[in-house]
PDB file of N, CA and C in Angstrom:
ATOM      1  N   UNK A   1      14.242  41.233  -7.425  1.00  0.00           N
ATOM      2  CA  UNK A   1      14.004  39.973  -6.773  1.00  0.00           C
ATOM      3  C   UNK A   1      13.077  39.107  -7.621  1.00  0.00           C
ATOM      4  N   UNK A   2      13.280  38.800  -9.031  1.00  0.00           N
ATOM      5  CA  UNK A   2      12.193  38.351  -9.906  1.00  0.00           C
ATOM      6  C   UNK A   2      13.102  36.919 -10.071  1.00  0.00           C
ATOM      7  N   UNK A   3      12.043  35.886 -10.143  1.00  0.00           N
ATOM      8  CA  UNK A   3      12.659  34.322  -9.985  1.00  0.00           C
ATOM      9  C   UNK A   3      12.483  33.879 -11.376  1.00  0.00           C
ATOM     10  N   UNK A   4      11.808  34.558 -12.247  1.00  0.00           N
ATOM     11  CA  UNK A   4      11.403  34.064 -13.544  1.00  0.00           C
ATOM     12  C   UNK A   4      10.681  33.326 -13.704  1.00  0.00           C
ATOM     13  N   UNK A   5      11.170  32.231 -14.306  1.00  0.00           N
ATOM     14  CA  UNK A   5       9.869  30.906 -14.373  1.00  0.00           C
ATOM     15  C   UNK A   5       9.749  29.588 -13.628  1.00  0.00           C
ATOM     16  N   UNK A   6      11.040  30.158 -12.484  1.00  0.00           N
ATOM     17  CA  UNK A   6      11.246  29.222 -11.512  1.00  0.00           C
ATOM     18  C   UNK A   6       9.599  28.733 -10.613  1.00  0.00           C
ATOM     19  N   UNK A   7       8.563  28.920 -10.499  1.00  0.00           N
ATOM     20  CA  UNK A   7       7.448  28.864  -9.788  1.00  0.00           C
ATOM     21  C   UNK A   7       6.744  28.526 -10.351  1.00  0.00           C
ATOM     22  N   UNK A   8       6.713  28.603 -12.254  1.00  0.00           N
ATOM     23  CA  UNK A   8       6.181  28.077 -12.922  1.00  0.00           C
ATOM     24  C   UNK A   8       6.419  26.597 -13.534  1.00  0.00           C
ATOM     25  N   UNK A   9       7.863  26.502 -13.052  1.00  0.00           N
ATOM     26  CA  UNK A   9       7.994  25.030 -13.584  1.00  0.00           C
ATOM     27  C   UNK A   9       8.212  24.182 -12.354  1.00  0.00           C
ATOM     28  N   UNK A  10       8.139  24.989 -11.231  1.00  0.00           N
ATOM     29  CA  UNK A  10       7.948  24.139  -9.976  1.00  0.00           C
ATOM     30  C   UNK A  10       6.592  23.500  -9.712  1.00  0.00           C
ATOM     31  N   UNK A  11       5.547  24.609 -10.399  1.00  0.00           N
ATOM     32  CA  UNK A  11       4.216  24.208 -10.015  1.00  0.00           C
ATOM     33  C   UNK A  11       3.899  23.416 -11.098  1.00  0.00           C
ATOM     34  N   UNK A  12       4.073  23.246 -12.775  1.00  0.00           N
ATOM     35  CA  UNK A  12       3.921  22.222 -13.577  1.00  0.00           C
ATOM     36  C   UNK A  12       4.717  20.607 -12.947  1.00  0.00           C
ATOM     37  N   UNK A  13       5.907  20.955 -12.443  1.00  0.00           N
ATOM     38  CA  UNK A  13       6.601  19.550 -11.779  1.00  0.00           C
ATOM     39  C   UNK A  13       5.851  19.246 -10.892  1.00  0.00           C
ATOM     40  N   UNK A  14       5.061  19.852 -10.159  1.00  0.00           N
ATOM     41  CA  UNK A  14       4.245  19.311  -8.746  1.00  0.00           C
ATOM     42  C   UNK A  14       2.927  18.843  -9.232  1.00  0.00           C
ATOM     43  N   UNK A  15       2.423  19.557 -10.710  1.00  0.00           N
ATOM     44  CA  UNK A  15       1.244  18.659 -10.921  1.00  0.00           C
ATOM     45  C   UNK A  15       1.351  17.377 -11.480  1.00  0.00           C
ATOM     46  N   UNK A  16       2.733  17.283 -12.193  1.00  0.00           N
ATOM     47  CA  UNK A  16       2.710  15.826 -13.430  1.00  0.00           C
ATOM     48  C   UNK A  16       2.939  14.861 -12.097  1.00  0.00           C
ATOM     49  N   UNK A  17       3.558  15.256 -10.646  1.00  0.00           N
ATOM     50  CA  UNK A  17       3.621  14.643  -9.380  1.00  0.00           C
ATOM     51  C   UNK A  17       2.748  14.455  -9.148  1.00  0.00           C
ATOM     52  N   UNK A  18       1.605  14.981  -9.013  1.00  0.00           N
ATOM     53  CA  UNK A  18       0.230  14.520  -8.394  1.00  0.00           C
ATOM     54  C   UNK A  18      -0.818  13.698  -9.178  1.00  0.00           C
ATOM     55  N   UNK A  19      -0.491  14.030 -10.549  1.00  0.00           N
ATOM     56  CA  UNK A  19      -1.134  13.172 -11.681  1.00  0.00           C
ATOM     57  C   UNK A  19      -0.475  11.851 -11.445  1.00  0.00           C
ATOM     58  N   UNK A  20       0.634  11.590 -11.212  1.00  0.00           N
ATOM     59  CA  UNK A  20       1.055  10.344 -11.750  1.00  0.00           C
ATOM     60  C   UNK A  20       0.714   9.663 -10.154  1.00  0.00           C
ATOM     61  N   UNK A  21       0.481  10.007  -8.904  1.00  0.00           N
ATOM     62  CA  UNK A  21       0.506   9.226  -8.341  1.00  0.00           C
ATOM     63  C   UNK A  21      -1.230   8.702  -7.914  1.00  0.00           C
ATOM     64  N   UNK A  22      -2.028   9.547  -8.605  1.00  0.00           N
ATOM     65  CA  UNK A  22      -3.373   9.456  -8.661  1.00  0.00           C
ATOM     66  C   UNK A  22      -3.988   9.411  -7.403  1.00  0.00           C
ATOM     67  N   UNK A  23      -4.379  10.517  -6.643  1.00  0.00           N
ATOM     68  CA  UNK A  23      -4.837  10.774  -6.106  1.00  0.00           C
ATOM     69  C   UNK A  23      -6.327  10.106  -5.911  1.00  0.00           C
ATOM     70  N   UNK A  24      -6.965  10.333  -4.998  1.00  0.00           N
ATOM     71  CA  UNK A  24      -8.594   9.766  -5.005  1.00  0.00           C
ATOM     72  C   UNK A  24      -8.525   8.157  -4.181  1.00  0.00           C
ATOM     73  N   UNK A  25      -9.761   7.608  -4.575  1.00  0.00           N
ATOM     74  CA  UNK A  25      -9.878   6.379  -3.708  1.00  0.00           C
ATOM     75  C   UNK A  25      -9.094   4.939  -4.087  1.00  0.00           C
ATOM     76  N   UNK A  26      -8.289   4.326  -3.146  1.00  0.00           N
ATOM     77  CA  UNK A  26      -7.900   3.477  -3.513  1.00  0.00           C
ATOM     78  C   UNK A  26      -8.400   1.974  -4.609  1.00  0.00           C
ATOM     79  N   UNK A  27      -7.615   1.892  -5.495  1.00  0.00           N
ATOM     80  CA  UNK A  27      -7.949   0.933  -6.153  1.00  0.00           C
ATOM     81  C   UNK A  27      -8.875  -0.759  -6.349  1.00  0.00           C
ATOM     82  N   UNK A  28     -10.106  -0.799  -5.814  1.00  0.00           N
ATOM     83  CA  UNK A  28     -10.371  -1.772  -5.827  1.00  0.00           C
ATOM     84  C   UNK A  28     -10.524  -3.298  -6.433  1.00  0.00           C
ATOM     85  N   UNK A  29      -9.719  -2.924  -7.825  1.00  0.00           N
ATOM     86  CA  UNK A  29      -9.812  -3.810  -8.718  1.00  0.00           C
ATOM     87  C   UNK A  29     -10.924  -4.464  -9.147  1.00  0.00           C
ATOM     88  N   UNK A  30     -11.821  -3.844  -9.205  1.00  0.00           N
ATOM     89  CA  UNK A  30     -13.805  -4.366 -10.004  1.00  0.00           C
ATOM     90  C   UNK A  30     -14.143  -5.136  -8.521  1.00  0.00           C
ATOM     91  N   UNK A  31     -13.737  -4.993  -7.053  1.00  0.00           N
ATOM     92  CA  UNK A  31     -14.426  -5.606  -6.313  1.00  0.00           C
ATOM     93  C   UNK A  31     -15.487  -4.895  -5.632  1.00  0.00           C
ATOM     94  N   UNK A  32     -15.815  -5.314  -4.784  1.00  0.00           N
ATOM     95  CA  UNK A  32     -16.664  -4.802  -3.733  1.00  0.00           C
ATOM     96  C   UNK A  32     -16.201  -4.095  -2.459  1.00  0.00           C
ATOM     97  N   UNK A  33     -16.325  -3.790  -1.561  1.00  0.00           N
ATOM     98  CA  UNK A  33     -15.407  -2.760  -0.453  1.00  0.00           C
ATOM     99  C   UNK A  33     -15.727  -4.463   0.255  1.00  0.00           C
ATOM    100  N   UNK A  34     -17.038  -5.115   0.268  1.00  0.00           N
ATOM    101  CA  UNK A  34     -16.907  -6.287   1.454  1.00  0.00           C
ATOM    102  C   UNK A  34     -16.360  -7.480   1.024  1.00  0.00           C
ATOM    103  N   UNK A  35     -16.156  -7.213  -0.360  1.00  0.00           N
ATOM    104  CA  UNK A  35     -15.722  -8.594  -1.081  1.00  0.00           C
ATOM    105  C   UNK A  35     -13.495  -8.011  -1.008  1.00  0.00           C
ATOM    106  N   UNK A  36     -12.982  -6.844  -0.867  1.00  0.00           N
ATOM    107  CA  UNK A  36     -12.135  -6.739  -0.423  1.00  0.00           C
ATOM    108  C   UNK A  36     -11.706  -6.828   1.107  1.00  0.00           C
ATOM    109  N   UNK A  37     -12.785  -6.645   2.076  1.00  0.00           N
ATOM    110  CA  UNK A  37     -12.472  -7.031   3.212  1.00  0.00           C
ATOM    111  C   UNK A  37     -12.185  -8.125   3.327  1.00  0.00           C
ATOM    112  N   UNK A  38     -12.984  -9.211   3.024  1.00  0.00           N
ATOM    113  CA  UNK A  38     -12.961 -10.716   2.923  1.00  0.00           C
ATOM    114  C   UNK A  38     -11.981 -11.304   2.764  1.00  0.00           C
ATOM    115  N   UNK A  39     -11.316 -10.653   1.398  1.00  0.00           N
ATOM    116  CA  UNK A  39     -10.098 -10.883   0.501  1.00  0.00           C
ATOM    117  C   UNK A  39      -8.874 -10.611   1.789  1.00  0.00           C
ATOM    118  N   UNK A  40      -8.856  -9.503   1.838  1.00  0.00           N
ATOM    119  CA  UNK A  40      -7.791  -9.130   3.059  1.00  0.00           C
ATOM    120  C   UNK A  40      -7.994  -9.574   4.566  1.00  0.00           C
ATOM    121  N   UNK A  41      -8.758 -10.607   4.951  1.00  0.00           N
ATOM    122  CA  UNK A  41      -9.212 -10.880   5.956  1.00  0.00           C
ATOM    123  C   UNK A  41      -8.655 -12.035   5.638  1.00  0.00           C
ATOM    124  N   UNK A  42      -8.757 -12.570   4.390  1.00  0.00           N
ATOM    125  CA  UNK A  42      -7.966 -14.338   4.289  1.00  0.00           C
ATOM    126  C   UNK A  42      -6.803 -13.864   4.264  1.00  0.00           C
ATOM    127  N   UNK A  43      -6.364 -13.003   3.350  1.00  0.00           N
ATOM    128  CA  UNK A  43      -4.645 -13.117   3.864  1.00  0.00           C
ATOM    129  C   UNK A  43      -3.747 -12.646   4.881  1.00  0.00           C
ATOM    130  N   UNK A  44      -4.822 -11.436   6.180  1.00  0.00           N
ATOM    131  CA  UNK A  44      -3.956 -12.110   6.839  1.00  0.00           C
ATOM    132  C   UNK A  44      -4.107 -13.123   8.068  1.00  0.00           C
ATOM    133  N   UNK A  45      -5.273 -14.072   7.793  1.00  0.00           N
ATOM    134  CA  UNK A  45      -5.111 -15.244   8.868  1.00  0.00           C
ATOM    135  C   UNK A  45      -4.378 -16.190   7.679  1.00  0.00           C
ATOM    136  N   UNK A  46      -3.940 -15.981   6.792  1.00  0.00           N
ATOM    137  CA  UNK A  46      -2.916 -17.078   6.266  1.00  0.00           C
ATOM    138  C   UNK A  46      -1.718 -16.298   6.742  1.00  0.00           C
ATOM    139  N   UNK A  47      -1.112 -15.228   6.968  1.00  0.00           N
ATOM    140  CA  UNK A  47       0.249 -14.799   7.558  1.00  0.00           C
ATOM    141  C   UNK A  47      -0.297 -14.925   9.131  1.00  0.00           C
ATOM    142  N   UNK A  48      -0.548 -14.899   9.704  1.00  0.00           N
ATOM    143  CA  UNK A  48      -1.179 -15.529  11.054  1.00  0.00           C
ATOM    144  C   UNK A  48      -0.562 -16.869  11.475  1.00  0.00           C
ATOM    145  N   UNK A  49      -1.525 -17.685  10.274  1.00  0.00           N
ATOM    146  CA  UNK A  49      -1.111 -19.160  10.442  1.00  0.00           C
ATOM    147  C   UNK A  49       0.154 -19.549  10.437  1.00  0.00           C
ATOM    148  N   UNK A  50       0.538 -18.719   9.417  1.00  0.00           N
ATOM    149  CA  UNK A  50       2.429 -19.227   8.784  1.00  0.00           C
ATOM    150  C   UNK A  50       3.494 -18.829  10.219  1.00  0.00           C
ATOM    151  N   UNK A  51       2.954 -17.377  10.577  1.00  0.00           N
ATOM    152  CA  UNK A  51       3.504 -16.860  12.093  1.00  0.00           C
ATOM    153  C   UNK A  51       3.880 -18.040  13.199  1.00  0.00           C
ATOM    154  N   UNK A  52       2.233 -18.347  13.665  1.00  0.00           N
ATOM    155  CA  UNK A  52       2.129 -19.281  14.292  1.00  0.00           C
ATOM    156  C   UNK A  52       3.280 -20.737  14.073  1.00  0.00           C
ATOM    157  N   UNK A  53       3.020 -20.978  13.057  1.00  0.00           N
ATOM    158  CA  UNK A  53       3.902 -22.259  12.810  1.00  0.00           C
ATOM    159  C   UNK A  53       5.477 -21.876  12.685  1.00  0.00           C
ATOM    160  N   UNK A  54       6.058 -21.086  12.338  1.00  0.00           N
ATOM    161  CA  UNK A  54       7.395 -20.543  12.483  1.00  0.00           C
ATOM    162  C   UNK A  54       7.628 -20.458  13.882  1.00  0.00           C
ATOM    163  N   UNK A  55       7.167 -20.050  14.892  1.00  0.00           N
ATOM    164  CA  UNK A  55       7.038 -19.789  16.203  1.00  0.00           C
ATOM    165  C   UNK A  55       7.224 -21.244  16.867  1.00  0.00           C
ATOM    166  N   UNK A  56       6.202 -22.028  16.373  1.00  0.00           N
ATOM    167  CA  UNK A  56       6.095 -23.643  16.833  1.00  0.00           C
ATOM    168  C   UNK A  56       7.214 -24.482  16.128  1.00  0.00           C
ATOM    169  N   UNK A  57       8.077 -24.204  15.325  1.00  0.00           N
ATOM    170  CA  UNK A  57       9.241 -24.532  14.545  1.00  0.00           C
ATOM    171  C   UNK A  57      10.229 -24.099  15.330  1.00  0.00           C
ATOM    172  N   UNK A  58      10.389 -22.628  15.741  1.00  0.00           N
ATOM    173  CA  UNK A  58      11.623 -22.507  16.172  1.00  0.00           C
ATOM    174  C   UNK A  58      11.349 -23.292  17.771  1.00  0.00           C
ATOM    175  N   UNK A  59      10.092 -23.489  18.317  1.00  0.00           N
ATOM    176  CA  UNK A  59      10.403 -24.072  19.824  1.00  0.00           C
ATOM    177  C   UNK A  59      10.670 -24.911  20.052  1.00  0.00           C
ATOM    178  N   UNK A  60      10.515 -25.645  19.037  1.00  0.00           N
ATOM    179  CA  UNK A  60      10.785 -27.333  18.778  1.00  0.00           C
ATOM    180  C   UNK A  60      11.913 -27.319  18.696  1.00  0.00           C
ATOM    181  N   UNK A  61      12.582 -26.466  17.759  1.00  0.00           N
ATOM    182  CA  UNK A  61      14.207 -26.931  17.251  1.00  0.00           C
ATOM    183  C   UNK A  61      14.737 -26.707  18.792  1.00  0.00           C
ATOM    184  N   UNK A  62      14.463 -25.779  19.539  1.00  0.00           N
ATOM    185  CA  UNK A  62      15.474 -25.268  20.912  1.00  0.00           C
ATOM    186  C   UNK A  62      15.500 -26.395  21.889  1.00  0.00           C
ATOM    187  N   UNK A  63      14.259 -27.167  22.016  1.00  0.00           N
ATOM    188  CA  UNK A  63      14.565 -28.415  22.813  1.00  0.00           C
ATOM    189  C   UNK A  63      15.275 -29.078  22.449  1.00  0.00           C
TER     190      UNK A  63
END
């Protein structure tokens, strides 16, 4: 019942998998954790806004 090197190249394929998808803390790009909140806090009250007005577009057209 010997698999050979089947376990060995399963477990090298599962690390170049875990290397490449880089594990650890997400990427902040040289910011700050509050200077990314901020960041992601404007975009989404700009998809908010755009929501809103698509919403007020389609009610208009139905009258």
């Amino acid at each position: 019942m010997t698999r050979g090197n089947q376990r060995e190249l399963a477990r090298a394929k599962n690390l170049k998998k875990q290397q490449k998808q880089g594990k650890g803390k997400p990427d902040l790009k040289g910011l700050s954790v509050t200077q990314k909140k901020e960041s992601d806090a404007a975009i989404m009250r700009a998809k908010q806004e755009a929501a809103v007005a698509k919403k007020e577009q389609q009610a208009s057209g139905k009258k």
